[in-house]
PDB file of N, CA and C in Angstrom:
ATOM      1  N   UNK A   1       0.848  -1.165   0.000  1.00  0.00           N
ATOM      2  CA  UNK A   1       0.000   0.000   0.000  1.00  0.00           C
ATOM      3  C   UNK A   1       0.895   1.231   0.000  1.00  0.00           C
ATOM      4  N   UNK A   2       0.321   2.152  -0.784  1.00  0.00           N
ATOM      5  CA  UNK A   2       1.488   3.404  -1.033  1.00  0.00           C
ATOM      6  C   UNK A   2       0.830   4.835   0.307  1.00  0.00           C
ATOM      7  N   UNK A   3       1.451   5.377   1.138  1.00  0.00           N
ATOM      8  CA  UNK A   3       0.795   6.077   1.730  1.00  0.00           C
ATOM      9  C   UNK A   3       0.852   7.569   0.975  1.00  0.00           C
ATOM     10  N   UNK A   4      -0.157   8.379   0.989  1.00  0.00           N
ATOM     11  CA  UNK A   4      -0.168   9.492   0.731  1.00  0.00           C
ATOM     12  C   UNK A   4      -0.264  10.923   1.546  1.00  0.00           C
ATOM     13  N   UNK A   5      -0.364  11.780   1.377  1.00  0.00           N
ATOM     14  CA  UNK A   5      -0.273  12.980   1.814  1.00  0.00           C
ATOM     15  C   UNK A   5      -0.945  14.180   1.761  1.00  0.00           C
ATOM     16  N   UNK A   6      -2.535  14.182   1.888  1.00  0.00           N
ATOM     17  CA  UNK A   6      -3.868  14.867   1.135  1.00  0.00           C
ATOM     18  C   UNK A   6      -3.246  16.225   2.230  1.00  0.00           C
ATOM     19  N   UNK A   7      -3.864  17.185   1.520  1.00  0.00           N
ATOM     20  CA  UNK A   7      -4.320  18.709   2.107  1.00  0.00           C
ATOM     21  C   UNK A   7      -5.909  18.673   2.426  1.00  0.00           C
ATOM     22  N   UNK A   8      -6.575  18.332   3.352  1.00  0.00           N
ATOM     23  CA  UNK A   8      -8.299  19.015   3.601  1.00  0.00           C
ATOM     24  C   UNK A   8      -8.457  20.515   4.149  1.00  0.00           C
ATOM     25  N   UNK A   9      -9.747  20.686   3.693  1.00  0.00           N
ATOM     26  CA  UNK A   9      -9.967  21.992   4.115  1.00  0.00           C
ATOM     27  C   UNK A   9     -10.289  21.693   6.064  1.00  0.00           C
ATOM     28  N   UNK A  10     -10.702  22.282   6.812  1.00  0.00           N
ATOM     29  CA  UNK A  10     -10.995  22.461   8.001  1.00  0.00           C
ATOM     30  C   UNK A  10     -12.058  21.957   7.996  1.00  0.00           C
ATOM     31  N   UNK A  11     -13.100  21.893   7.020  1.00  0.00           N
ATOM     32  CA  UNK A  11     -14.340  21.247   7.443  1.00  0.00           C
ATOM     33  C   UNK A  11     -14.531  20.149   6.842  1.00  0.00           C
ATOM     34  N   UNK A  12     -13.771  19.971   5.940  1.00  0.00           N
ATOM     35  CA  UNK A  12     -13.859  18.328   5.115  1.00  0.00           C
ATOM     36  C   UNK A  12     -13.159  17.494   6.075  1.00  0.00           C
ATOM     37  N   UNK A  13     -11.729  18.250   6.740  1.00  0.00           N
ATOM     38  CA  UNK A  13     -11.241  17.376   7.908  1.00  0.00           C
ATOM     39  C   UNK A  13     -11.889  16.843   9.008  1.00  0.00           C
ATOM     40  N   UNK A  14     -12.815  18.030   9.207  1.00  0.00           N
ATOM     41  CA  UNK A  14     -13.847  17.767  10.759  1.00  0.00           C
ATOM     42  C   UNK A  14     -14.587  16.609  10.393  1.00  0.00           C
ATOM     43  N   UNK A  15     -15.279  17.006   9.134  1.00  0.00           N
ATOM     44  CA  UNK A  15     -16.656  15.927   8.928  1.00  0.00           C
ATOM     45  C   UNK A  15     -16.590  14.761   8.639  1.00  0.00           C
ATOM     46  N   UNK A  16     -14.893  14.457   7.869  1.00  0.00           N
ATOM     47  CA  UNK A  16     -14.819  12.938   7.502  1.00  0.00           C
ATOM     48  C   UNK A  16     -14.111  12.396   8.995  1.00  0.00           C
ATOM     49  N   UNK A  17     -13.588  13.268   9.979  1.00  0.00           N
ATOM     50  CA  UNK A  17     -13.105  12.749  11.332  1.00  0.00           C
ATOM     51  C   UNK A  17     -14.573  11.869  11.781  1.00  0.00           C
ATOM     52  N   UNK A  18     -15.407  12.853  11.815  1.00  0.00           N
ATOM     53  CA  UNK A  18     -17.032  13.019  12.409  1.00  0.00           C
ATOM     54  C   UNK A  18     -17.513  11.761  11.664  1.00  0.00           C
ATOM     55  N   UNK A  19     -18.020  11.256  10.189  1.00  0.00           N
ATOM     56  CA  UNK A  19     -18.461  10.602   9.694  1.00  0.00           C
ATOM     57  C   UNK A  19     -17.572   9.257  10.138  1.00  0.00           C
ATOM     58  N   UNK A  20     -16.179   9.130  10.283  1.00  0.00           N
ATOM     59  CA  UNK A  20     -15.493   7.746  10.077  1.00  0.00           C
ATOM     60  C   UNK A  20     -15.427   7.236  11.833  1.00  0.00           C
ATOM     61  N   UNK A  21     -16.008   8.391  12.493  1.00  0.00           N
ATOM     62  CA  UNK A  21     -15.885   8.008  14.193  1.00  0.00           C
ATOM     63  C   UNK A  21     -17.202   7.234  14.291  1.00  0.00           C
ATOM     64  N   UNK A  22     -18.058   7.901  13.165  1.00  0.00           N
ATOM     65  CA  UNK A  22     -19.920   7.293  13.576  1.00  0.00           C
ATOM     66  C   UNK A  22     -19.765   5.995  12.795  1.00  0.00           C
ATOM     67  N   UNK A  23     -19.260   5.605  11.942  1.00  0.00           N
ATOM     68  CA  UNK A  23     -19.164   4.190  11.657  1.00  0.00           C
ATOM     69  C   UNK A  23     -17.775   3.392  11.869  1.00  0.00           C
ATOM     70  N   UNK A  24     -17.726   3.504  12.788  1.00  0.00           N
ATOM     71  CA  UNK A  24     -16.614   2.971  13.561  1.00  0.00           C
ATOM     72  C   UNK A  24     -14.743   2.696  12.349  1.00  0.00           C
ATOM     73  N   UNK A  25     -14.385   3.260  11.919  1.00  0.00           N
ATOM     74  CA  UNK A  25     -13.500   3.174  11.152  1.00  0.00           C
ATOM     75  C   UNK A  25     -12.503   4.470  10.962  1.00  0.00           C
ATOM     76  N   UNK A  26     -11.407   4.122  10.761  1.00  0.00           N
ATOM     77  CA  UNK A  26     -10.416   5.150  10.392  1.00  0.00           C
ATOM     78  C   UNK A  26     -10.644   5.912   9.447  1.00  0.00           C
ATOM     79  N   UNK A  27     -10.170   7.335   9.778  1.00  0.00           N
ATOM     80  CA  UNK A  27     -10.660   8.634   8.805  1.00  0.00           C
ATOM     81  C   UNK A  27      -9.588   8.259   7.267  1.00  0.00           C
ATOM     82  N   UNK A  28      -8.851   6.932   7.426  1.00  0.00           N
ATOM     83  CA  UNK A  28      -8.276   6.719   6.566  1.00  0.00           C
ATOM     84  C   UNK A  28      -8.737   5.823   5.224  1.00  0.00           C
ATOM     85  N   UNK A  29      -9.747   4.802   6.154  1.00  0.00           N
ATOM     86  CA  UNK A  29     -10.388   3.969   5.515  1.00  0.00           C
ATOM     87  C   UNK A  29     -11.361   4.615   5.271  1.00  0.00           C
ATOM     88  N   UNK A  30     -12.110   5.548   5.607  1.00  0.00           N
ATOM     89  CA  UNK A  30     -13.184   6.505   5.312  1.00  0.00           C
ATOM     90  C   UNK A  30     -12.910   6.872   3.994  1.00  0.00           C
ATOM     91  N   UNK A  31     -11.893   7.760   3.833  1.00  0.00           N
ATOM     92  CA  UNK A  31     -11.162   8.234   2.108  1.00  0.00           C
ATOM     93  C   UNK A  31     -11.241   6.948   1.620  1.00  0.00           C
ATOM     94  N   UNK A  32     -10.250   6.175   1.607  1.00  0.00           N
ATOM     95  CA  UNK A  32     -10.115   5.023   0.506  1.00  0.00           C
ATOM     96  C   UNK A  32     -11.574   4.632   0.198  1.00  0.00           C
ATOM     97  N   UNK A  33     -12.400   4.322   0.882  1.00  0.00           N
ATOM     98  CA  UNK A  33     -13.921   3.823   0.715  1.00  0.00           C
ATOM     99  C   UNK A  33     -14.781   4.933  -0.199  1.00  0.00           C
ATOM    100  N   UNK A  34     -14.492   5.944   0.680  1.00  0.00           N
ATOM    101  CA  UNK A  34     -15.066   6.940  -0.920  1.00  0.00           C
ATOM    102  C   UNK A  34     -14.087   7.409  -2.005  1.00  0.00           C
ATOM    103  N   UNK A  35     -12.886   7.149  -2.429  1.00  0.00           N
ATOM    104  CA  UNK A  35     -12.141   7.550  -3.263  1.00  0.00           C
ATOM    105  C   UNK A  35     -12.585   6.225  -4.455  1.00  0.00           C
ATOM    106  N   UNK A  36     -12.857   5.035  -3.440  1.00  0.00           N
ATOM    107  CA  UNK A  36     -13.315   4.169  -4.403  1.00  0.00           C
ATOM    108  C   UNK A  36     -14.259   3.891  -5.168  1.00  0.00           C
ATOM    109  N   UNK A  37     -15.714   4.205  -4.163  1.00  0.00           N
ATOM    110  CA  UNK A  37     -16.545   5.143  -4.982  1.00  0.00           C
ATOM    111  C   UNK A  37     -16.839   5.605  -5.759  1.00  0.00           C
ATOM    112  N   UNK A  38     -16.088   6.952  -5.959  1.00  0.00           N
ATOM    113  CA  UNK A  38     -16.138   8.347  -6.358  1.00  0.00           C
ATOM    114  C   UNK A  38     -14.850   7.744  -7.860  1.00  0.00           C
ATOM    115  N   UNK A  39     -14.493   6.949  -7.830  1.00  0.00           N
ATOM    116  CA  UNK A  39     -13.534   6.150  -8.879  1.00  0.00           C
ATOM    117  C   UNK A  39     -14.768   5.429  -9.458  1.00  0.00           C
ATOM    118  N   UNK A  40     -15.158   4.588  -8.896  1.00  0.00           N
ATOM    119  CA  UNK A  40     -15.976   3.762  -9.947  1.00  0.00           C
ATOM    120  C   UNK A  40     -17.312   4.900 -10.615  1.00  0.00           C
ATOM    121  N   UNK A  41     -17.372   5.469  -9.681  1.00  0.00           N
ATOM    122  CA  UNK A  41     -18.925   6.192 -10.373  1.00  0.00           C
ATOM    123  C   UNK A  41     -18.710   7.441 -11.548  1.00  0.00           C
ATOM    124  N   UNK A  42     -16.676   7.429 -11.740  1.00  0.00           N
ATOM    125  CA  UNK A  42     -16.041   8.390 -12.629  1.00  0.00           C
ATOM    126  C   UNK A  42     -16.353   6.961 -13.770  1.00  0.00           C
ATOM    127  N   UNK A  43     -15.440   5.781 -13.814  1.00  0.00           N
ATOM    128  CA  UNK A  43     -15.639   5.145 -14.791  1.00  0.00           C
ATOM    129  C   UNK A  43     -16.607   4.328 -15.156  1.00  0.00           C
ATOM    130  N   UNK A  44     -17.793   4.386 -14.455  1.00  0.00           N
ATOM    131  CA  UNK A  44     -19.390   4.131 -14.673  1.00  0.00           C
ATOM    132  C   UNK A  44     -19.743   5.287 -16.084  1.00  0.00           C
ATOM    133  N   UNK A  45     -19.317   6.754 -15.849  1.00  0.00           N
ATOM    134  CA  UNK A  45     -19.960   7.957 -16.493  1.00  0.00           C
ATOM    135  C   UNK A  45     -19.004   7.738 -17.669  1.00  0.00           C
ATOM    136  N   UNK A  46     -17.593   7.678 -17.584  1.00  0.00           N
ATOM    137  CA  UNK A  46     -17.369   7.640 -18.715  1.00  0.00           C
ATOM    138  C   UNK A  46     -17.496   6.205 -19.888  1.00  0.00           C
ATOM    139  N   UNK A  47     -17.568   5.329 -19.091  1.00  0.00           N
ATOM    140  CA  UNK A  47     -18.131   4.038 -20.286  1.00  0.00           C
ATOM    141  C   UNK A  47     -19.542   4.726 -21.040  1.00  0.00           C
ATOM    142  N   UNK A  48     -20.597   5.342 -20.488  1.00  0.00           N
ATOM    143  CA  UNK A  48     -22.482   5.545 -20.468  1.00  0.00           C
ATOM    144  C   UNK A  48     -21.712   6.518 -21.858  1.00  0.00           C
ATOM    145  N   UNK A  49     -20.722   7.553 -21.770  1.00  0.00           N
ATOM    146  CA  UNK A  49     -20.724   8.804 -22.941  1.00  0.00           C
ATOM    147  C   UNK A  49     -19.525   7.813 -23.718  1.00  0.00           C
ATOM    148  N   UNK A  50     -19.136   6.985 -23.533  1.00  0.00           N
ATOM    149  CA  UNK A  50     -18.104   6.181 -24.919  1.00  0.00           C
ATOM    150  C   UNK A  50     -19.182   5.554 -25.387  1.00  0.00           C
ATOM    151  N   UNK A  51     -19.992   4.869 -25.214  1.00  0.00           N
ATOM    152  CA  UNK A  51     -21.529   4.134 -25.289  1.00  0.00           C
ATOM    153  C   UNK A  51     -22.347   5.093 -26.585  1.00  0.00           C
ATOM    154  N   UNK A  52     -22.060   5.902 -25.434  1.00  0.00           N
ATOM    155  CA  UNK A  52     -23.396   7.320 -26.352  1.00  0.00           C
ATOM    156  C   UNK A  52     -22.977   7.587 -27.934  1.00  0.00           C
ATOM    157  N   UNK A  53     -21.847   7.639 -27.124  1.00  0.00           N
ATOM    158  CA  UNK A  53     -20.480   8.240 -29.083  1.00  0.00           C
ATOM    159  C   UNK A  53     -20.406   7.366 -29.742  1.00  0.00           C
ATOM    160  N   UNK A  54     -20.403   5.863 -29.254  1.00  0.00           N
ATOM    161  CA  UNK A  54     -20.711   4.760 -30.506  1.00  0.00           C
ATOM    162  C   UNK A  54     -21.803   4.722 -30.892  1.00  0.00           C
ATOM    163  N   UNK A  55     -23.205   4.535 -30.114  1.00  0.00           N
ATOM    164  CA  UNK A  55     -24.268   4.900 -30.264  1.00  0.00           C
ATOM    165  C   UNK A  55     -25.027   5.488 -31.793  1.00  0.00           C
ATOM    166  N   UNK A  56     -23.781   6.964 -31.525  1.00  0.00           N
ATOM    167  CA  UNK A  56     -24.142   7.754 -32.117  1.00  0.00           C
ATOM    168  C   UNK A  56     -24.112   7.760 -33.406  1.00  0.00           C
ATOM    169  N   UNK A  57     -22.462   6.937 -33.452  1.00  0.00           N
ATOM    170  CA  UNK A  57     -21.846   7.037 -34.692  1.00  0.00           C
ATOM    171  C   UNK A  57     -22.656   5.876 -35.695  1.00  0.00           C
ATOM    172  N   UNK A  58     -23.004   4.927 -34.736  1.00  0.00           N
ATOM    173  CA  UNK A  58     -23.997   4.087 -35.790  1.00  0.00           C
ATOM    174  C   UNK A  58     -24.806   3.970 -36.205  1.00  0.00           C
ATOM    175  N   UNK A  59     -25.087   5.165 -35.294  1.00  0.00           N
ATOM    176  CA  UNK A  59     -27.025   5.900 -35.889  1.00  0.00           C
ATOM    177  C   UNK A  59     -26.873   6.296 -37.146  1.00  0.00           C
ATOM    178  N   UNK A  60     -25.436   7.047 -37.774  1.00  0.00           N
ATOM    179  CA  UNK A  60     -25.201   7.455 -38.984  1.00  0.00           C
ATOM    180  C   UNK A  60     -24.492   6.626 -40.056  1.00  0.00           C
ATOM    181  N   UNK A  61     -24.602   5.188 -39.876  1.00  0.00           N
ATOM    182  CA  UNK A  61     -23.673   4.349 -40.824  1.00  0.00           C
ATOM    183  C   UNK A  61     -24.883   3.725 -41.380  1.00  0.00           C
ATOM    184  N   UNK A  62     -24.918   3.350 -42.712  1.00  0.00           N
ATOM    185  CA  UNK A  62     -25.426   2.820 -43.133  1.00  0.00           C
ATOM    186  C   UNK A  62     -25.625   1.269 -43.463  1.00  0.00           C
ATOM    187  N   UNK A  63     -24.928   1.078 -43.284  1.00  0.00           N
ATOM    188  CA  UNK A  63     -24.343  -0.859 -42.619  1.00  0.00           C
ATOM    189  C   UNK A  63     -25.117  -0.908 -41.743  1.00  0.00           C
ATOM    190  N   UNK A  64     -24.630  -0.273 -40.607  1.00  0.00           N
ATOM    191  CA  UNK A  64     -25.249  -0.379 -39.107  1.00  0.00           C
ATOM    192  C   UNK A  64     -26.780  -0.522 -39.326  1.00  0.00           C
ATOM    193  N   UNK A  65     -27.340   0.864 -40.076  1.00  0.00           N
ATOM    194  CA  UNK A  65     -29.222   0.189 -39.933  1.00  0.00           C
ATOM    195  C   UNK A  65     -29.248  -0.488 -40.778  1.00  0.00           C
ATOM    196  N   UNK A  66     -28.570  -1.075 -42.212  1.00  0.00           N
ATOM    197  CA  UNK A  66     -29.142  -2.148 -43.045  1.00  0.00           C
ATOM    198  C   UNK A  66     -29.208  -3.305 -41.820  1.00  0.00           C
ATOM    199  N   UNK A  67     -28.309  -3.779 -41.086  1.00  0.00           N
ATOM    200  CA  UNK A  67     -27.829  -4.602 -40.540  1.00  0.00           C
ATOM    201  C   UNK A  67     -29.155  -4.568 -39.047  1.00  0.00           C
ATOM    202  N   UNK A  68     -29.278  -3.295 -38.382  1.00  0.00           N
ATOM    203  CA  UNK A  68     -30.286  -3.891 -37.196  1.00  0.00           C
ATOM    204  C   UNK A  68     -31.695  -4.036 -37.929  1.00  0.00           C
ATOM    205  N   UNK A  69     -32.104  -3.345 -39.683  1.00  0.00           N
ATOM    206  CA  UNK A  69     -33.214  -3.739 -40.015  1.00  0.00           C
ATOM    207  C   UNK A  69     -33.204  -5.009 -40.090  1.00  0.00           C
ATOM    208  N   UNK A  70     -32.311  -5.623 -40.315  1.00  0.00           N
ATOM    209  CA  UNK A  70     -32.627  -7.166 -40.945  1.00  0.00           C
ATOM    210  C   UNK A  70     -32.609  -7.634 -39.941  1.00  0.00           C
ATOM    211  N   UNK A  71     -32.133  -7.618 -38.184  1.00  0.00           N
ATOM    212  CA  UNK A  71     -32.279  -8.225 -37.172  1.00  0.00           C
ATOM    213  C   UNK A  71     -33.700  -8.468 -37.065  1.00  0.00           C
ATOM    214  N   UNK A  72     -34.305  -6.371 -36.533  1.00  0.00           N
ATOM    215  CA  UNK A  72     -35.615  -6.727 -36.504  1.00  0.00           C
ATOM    216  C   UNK A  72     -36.599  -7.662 -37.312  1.00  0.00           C
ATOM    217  N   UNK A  73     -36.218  -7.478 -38.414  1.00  0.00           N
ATOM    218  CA  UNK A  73     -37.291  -8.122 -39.601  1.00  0.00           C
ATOM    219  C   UNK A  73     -37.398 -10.002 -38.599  1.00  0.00           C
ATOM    220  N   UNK A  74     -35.769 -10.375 -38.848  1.00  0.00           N
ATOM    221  CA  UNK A  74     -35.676 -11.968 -38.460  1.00  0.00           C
ATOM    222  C   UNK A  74     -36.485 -11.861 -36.990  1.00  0.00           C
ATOM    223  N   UNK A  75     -36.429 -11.550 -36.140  1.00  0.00           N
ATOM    224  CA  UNK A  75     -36.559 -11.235 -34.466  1.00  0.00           C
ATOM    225  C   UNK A  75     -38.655 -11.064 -34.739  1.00  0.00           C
ATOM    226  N   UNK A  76     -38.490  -9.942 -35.847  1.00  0.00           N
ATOM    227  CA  UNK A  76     -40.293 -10.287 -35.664  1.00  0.00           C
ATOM    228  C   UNK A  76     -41.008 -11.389 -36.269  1.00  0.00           C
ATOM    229  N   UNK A  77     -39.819 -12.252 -36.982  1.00  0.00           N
ATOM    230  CA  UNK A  77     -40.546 -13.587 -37.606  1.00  0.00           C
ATOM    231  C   UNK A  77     -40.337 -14.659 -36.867  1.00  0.00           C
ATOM    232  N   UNK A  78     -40.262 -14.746 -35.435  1.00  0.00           N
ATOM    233  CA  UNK A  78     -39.725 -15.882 -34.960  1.00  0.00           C
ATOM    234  C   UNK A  78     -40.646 -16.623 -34.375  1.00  0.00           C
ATOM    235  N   UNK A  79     -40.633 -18.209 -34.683  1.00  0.00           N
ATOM    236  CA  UNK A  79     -41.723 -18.868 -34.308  1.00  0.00           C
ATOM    237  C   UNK A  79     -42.534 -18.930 -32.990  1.00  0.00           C
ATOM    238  N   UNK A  80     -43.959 -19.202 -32.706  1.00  0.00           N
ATOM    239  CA  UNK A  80     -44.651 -19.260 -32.001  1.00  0.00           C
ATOM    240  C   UNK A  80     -43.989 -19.850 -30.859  1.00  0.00           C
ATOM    241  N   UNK A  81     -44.351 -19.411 -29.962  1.00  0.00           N
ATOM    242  CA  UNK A  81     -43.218 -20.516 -28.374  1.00  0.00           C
ATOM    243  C   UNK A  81     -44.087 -21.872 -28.328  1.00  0.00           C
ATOM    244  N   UNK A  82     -45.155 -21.708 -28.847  1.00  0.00           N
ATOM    245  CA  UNK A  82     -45.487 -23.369 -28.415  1.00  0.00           C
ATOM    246  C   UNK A  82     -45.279 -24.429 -29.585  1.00  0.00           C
ATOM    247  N   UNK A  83     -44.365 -23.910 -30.617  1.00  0.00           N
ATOM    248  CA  UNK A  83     -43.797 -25.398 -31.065  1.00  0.00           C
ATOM    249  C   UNK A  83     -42.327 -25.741 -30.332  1.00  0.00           C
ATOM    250  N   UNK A  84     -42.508 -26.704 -29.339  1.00  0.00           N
ATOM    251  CA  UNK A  84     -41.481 -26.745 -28.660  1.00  0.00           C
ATOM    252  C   UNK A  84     -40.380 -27.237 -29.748  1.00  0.00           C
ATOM    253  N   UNK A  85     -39.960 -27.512 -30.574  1.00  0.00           N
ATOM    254  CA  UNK A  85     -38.307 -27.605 -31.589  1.00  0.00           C
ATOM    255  C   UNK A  85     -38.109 -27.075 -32.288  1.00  0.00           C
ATOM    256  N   UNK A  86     -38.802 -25.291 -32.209  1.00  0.00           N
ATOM    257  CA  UNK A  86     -38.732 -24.210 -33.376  1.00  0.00           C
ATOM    258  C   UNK A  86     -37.198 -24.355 -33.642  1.00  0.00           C
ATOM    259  N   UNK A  87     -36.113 -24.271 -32.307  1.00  0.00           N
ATOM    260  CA  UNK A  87     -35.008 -24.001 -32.873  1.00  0.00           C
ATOM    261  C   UNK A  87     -34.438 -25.181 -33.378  1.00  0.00           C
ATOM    262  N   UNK A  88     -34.559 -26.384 -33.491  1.00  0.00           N
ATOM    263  CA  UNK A  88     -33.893 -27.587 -34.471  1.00  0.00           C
ATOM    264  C   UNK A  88     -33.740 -27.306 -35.916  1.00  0.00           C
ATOM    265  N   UNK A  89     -35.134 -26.442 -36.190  1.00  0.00           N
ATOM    266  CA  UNK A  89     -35.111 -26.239 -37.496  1.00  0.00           C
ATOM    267  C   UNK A  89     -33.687 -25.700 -38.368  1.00  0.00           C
TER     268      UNK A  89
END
């Protein structure tokens, strides 16, 4: 484990003292627990807008909708569920 060396303001110091005393844990493990957090919920947001930008870009290719029309088309022709060996066919 690498130790570090943060600057807090006076009241971020008080409150994470305050918050990590009420659930019984070090104001150290307090940070790491929300740094980890506050890490995943950074690379949660940026996967959702790399998502969006592919999204986007295939909204404008023309491959791309030849390609999900013909999904839909197959997907709305698919057999009734009660022949149970539609998929053998």
């Amino acid at each position: 484990m690498i130790a570090l060396s943060i600057k807090l303001s006076d009241e971020l110091a008080s409150a994470s003292q305050e918050i990590a005393r009420k659930l019984g844990i070090s104001r150290s493990e307090l940070i790491r627990q929300s740094l980890e957090h506050e890490l995943a919920k950074i690379q949660a947001d940026l996967e959702r807008r790399e998502m969006a930008q592919s999204f986007k870009a295939m909204s404008g290719s023309a491959a791309y909708l030849r390609q999900a029309e013909s999904l839909d088309t197959a997907l709305g022709e698919m057999p009734d569920e009660e022949q149970d060996d539609w998929w053998k066919n």
